[in-house]
Protein backbone atom coordinates (compact mmCIF):
# COMPACT_ATOMS: atom_id res chain seq x y z
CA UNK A 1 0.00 0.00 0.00
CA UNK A 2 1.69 3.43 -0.99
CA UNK A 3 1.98 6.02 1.98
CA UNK A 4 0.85 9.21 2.02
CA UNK A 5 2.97 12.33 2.50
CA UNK A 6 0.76 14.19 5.85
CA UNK A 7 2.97 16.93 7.13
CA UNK A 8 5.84 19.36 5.99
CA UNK A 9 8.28 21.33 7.85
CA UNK A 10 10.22 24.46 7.19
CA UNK A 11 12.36 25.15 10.58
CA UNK A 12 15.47 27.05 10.98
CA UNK A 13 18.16 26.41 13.65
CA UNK A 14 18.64 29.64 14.82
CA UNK A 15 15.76 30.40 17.45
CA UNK A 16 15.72 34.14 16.78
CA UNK A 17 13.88 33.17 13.28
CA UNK A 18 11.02 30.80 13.79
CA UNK A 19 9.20 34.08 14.36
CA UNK A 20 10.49 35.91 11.21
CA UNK A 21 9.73 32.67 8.82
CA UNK A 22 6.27 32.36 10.41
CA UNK A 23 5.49 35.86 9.31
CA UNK A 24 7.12 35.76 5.71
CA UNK A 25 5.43 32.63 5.13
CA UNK A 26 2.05 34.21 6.28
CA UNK A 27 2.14 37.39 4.41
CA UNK A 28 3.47 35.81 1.63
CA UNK A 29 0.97 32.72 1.21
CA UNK A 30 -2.23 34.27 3.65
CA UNK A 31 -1.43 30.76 5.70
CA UNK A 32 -2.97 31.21 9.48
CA UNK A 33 -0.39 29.87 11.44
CA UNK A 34 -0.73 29.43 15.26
CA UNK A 35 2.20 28.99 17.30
CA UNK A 36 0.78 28.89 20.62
CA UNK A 37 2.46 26.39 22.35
CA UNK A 38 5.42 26.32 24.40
CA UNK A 39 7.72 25.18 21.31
CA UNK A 40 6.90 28.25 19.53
CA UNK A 41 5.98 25.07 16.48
CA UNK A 42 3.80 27.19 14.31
CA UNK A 43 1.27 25.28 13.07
CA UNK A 44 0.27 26.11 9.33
CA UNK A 45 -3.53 26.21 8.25
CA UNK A 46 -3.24 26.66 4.24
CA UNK A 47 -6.93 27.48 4.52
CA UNK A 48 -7.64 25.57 1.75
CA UNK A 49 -8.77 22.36 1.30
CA UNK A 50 -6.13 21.61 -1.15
CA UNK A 51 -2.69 20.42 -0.58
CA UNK A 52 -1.68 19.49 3.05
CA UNK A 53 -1.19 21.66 6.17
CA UNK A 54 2.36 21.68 7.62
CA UNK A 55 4.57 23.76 9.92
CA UNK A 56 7.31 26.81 10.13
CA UNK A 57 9.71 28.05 13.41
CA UNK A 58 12.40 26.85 15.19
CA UNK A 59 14.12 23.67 14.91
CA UNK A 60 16.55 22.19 17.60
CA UNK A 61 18.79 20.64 15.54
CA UNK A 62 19.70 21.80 11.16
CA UNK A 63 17.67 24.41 9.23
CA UNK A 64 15.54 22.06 6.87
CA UNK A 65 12.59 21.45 4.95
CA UNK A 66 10.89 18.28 5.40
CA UNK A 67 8.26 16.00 4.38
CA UNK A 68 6.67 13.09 6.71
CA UNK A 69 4.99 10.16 5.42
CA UNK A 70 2.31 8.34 7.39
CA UNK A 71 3.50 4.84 7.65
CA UNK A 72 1.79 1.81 10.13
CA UNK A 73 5.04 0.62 11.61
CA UNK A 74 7.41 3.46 11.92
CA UNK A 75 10.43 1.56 13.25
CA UNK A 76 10.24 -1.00 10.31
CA UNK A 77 10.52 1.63 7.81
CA UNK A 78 13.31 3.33 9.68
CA UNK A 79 15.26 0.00 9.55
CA UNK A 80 14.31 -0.36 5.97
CA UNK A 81 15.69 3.62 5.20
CA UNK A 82 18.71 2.22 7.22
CA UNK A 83 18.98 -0.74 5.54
CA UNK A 84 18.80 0.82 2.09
CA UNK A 85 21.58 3.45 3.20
CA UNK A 86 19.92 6.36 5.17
CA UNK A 87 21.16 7.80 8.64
CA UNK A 88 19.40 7.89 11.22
CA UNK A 89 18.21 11.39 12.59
CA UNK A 90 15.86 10.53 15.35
CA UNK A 91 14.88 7.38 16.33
CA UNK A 92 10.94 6.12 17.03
CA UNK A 93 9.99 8.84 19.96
CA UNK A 94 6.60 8.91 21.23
CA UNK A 95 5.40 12.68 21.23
CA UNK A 96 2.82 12.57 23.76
CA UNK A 97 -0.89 13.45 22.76
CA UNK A 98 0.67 14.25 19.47
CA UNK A 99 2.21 11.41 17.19
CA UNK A 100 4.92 8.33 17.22
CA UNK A 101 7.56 9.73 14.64
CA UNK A 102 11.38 9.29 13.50
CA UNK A 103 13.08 10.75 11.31
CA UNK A 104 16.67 10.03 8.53
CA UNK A 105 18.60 11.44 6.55
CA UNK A 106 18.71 9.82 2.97
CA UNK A 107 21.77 9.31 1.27
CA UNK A 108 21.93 12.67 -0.20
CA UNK A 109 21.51 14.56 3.25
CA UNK A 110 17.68 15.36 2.98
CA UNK A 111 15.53 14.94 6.39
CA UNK A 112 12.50 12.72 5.54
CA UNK A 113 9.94 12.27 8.82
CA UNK A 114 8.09 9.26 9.32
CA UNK A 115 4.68 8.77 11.58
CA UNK A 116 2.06 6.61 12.39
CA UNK A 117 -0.89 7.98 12.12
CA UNK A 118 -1.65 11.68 11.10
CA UNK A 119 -0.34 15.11 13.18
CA UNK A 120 -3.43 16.72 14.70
């Protein structure tokens, strides 16, 4: 069964401009995005009902852009990556009331997420 892509991620490493990429992004696009949370994660409504919703701010690790694809068994796929010569990034963590995720690196450097189930 092919999985879906469900969530993208613009973030920047330097804390200073989750803030300033929340607004360009905003302004630029009209996106409502709602960072009201202790992570200052902004949350991106595309108010549209095309496409997908992601997020923009601050990232504790690189500056990236990232995709995540919903898969049912997220450390089996992260093995597989692995396997077929991806780096790990983050391994299966349990977010809480929000998602069970990991994430690699592929073989060229780019950040791909992985999660069971959908981000709220």
């Amino acid at each position: 069964m092919p999985n879906p892509v469900v969530h993208w991620e613009i973030m920047s490493n330097d804390k200073s401009k989750g803030q300033e990429l929340q607004r360009f992004y905003s302004e630029l696009f009209g996106w409502k995005i709602d960072a009201d949370n202790p992570y200052d994660y902004g949350m991106v409504d595309t108010q549209t009902e095309r496409g997908i919703n992601g997020a923009v701010g601050p990232s504790e690790g690189v500056s990236r852009v990232s995709i995540y694809v919903e898969v049912d068994d997220p450390q089996a796929y992260l093995d597989k990556a692995v396997n077929l010569g991806a780096t790990m990034v983050m391994p299966v963590t349990e977010i809480p009331g929000a998602v069970t995720m990991a994430m690699f690196a592929d073989p060229d450097g780019h950040i791909t997420g992985i999660i069971r189930g959908g981000i709220e």
